[in-house]
C-alpha atoms as a PDB file:
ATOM      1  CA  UNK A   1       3.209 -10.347 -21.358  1.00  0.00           C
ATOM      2  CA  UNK A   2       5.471  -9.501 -24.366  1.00  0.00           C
ATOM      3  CA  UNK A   3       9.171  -8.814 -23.584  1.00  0.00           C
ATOM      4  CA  UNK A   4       9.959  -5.878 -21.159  1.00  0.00           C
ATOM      5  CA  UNK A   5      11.423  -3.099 -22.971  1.00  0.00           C
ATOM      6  CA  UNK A   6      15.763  -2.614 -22.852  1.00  0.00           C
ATOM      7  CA  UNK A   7      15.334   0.869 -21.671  1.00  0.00           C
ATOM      8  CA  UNK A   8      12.466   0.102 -18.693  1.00  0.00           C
ATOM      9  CA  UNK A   9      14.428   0.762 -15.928  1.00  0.00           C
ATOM     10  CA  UNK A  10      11.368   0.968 -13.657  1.00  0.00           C
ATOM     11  CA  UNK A  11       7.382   0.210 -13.281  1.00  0.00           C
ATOM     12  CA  UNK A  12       4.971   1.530 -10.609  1.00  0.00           C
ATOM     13  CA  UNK A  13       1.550   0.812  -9.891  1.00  0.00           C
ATOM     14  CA  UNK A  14      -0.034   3.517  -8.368  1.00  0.00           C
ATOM     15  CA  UNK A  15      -3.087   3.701  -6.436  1.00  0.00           C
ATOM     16  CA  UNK A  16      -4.569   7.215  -4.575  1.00  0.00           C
ATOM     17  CA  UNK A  17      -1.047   7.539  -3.536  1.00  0.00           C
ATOM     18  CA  UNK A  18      -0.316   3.905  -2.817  1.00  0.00           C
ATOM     19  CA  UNK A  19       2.475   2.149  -4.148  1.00  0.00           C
ATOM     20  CA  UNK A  20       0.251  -1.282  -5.267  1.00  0.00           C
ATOM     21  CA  UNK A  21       3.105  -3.121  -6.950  1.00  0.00           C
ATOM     22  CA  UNK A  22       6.976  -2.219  -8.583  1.00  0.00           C
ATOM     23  CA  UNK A  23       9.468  -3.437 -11.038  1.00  0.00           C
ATOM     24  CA  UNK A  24      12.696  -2.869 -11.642  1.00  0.00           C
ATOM     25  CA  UNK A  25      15.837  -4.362 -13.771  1.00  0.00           C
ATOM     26  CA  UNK A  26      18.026  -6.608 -11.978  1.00  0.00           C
ATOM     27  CA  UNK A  27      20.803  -3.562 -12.062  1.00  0.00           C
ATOM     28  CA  UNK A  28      18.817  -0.747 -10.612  1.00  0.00           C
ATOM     29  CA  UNK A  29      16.948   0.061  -7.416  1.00  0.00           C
ATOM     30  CA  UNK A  30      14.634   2.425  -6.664  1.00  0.00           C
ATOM     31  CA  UNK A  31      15.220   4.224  -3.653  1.00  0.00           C
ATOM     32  CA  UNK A  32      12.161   4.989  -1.413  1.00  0.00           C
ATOM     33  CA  UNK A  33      13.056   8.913  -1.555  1.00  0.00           C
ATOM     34  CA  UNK A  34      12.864   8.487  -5.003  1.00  0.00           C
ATOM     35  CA  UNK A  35       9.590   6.489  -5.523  1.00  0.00           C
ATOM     36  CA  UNK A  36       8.153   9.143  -3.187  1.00  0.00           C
ATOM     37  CA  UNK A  37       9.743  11.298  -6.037  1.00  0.00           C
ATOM     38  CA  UNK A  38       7.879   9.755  -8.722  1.00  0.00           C
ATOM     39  CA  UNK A  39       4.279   9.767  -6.472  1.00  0.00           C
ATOM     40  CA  UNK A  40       4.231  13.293  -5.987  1.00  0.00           C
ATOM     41  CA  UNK A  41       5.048  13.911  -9.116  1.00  0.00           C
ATOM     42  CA  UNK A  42       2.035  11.983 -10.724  1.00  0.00           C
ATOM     43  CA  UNK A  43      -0.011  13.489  -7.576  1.00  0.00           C
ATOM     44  CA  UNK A  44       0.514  16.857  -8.250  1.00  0.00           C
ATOM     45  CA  UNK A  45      -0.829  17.104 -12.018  1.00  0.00           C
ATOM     46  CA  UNK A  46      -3.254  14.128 -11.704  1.00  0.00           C
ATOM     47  CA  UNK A  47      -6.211  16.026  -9.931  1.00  0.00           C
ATOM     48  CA  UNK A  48      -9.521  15.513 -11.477  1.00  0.00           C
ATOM     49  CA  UNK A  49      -8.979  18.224 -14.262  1.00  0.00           C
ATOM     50  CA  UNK A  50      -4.768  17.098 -13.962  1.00  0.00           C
ATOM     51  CA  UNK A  51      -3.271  16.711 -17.295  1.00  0.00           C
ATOM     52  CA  UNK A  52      -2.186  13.121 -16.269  1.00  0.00           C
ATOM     53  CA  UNK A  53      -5.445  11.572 -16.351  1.00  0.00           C
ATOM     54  CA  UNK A  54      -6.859  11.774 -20.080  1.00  0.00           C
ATOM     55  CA  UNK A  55      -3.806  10.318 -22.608  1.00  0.00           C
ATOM     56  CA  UNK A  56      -0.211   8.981 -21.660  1.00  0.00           C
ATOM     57  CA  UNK A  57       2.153  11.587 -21.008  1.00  0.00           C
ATOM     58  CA  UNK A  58       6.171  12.135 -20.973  1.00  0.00           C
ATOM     59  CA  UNK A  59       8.117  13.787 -17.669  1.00  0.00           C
ATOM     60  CA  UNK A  60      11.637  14.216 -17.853  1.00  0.00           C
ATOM     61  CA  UNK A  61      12.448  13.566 -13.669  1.00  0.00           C
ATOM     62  CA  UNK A  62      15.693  13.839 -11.722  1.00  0.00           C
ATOM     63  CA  UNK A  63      15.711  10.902  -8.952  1.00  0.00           C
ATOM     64  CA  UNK A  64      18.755  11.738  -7.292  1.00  0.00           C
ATOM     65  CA  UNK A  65      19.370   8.547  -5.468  1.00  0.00           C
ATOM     66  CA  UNK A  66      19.091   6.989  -8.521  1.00  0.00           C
ATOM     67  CA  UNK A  67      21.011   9.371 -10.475  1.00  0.00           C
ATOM     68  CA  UNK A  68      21.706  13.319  -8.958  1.00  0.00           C
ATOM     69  CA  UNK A  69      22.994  14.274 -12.526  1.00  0.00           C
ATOM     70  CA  UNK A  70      20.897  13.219 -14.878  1.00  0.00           C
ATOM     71  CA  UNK A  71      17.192  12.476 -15.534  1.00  0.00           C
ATOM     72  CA  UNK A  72      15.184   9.659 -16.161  1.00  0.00           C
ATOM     73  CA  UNK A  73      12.081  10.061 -18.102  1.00  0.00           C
ATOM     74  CA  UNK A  74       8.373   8.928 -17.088  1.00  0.00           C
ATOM     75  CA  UNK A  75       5.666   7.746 -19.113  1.00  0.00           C
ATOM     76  CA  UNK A  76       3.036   7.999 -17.376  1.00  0.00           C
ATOM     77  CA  UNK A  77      -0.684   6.845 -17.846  1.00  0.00           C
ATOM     78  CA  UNK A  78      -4.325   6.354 -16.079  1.00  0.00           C
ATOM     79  CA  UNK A  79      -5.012   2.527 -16.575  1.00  0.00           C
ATOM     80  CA  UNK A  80      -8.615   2.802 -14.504  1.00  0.00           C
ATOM     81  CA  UNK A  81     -10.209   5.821 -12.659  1.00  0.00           C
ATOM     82  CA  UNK A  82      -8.176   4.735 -10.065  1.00  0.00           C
ATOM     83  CA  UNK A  83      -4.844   2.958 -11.048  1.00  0.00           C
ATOM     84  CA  UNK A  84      -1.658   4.640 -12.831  1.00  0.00           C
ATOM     85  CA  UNK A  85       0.806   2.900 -14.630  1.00  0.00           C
ATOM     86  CA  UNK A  86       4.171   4.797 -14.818  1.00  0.00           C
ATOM     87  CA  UNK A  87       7.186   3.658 -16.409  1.00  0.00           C
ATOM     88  CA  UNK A  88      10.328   4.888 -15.994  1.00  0.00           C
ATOM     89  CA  UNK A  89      13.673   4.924 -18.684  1.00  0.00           C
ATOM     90  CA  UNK A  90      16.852   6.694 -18.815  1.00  0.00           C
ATOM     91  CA  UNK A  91      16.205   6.942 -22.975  1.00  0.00           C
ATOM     92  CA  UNK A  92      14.304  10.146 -23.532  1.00  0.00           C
ATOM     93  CA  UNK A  93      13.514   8.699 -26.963  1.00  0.00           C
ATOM     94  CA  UNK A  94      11.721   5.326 -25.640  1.00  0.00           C
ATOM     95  CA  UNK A  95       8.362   6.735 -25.488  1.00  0.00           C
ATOM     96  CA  UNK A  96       7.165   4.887 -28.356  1.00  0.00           C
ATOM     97  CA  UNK A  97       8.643   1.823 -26.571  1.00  0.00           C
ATOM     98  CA  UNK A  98       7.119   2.425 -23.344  1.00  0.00           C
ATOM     99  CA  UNK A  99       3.888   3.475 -24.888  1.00  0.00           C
ATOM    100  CA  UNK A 100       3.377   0.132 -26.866  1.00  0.00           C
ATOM    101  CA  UNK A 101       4.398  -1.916 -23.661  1.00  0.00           C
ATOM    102  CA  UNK A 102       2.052   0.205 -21.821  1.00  0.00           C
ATOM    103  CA  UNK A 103      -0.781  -0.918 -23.797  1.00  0.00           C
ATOM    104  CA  UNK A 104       0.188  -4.970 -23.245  1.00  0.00           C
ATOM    105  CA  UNK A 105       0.417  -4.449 -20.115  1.00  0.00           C
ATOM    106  CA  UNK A 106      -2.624  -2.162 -19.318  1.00  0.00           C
ATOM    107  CA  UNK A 107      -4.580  -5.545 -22.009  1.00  0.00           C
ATOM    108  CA  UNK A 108      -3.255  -8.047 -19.491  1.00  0.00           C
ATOM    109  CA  UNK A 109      -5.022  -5.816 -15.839  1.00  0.00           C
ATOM    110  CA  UNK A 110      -7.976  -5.249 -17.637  1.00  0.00           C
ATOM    111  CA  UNK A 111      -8.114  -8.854 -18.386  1.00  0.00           C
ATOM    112  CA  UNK A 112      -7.510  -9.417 -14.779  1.00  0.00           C
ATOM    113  CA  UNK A 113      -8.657  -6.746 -12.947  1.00  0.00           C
ATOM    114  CA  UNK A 114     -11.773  -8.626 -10.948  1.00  0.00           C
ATOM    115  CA  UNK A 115     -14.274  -6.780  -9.550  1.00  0.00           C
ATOM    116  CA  UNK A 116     -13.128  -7.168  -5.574  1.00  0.00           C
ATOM    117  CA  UNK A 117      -9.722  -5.800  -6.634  1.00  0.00           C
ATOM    118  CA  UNK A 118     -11.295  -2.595  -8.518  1.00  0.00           C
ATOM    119  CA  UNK A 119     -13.555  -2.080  -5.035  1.00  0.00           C
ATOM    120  CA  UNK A 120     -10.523  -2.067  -3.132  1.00  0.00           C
ATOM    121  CA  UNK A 121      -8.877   0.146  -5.058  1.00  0.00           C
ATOM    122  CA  UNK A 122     -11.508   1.902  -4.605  1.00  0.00           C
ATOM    123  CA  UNK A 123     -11.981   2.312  -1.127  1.00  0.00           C
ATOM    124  CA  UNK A 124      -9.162   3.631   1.397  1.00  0.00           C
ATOM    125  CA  UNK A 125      -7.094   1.590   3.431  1.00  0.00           C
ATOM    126  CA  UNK A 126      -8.374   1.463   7.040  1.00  0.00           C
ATOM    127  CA  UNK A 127      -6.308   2.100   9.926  1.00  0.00           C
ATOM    128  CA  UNK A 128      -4.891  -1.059  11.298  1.00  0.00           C
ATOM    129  CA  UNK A 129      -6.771  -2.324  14.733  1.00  0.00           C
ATOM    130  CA  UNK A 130      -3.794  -2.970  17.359  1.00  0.00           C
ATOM    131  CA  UNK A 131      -3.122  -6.215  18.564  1.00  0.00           C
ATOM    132  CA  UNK A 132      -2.001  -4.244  21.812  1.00  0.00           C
ATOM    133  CA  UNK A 133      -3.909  -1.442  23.301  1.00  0.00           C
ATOM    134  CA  UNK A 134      -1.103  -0.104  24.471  1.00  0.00           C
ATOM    135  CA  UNK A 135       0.732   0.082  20.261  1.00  0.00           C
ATOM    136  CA  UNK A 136      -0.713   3.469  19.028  1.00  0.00           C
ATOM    137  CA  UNK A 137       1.046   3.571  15.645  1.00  0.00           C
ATOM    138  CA  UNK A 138       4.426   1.827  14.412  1.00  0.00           C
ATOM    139  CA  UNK A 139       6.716   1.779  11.266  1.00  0.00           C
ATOM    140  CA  UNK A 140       8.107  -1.755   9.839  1.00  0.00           C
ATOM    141  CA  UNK A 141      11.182  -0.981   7.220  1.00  0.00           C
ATOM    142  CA  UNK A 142      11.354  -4.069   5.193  1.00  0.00           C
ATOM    143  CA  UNK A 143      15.274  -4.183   4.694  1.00  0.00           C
ATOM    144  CA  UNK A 144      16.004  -6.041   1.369  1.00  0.00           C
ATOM    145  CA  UNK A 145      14.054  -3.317  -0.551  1.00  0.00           C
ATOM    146  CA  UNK A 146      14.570  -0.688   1.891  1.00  0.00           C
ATOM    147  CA  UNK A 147      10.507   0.019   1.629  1.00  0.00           C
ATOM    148  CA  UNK A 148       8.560   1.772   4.733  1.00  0.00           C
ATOM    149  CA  UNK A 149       5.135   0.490   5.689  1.00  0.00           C
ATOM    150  CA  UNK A 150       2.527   2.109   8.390  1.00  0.00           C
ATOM    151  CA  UNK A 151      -0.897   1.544   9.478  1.00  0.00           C
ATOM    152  CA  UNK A 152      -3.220   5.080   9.372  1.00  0.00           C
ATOM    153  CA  UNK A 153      -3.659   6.580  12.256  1.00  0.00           C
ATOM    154  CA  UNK A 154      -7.219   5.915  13.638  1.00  0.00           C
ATOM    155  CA  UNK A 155      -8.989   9.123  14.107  1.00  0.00           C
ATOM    156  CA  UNK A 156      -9.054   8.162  18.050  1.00  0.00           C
ATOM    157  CA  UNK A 157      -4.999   7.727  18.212  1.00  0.00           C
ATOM    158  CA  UNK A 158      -3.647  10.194  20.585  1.00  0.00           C
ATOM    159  CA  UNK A 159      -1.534  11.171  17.049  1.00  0.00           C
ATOM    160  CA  UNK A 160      -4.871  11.952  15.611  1.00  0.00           C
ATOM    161  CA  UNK A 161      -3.841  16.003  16.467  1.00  0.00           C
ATOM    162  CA  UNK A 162      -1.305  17.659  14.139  1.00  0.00           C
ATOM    163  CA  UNK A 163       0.767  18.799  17.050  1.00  0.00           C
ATOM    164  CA  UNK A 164       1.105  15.155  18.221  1.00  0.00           C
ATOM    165  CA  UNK A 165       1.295  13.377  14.842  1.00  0.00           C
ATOM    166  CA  UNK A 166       4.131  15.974  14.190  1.00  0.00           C
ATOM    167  CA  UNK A 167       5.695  15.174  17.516  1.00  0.00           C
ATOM    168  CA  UNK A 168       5.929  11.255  16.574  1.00  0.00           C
ATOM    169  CA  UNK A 169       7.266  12.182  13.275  1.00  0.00           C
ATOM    170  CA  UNK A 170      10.204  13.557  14.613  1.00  0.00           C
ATOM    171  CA  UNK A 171      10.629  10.954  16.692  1.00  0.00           C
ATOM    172  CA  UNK A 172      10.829   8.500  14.040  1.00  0.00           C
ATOM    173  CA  UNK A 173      13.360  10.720  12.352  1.00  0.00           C
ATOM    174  CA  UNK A 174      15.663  10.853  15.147  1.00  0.00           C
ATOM    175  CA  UNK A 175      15.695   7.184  15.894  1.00  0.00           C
ATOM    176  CA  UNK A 176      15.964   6.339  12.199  1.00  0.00           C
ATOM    177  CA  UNK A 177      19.054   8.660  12.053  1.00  0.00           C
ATOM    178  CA  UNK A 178      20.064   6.428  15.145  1.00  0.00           C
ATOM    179  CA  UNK A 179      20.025   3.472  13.720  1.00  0.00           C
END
């Protein structure tokens, strides 16, 4: 893949609201409050007649773990039906940058994008069989990125009912502000 741009602060792969894959420079992080940022961003305008979808487009963004003052700026483009490629700078002139490093990158997936992986993509994940009858749902925070990960909750979960799933939510929230 040709060099990574100066001013690429950030790249996300994003799949029907997944987070497939991230990059970052070696001085920045991306906060998880701020990726979630970034996904409902791209969500919100990328419905099937969202402006997103058809040609690469330019966002100015504030992610306020990342920065509360300032913005960084998203370029932000469809690379199948199904997969967005968004890249992220603090220059709001480095669109022509981002847009020619969008199109290596977006040569190299397409070269490499099997048919399996485009199913999956595809498809939604599935909810996550317990190894325990007695483990309804859980949350794993993977420390050294400070990412969240969670199986769905199986339509026969006792959380399957709003009430309930709102219930455990808050009961995540008060032990992570435990913790």
């Amino acid at each position: 893949l040709a060099a990574r741009p100066s001013t690429l602060l950030f790249a996300l792969l994003l799949s029907r609201g997944t987070l497939v894959a991230t990059l970052r420079s070696k001085h920045a992080s991306l906060q998880p409050a701020d990726t979630l940022l970034v996904m409902n961003a791209v969500a919100a305008s990328s419905s099937d007649a969202g402006q997103f979808r058809e040609d690469q487009s330019w966002l100015p963004i504030c992610l306020p773990q990342h920065d509360a003052r300032g913005f960084v700026y998203a370029h932000i483009s469809f690379v199948t039906e199904e997969l967005c490629l968004v890249l992220l700078s603090p220059d709001r002139e480095a669109f022509p940058q981002l847009s020619e490093h969008r199109d290596a990158i977006v040569n190299k997936i397409s070269a490499s994008l099997s048919p399996s992986l485009t199913e999956a993509l595809a498809s939604p994940l599935p909810p996550l069989p317990p190894a325990n009858p007695e483990i309804f749902h859980f949350v794993y925070k993977l420390h050294a990125t400070g990412q969240y990960t969670s199986p769905r909750i199986h339509c026969s979960s006792p959380y399957a009912q709003r009430g309930a799933l709102k219930r455990l939510l808050r009961q995540y929230q008060l032990a992570h502000a435990r913790v």
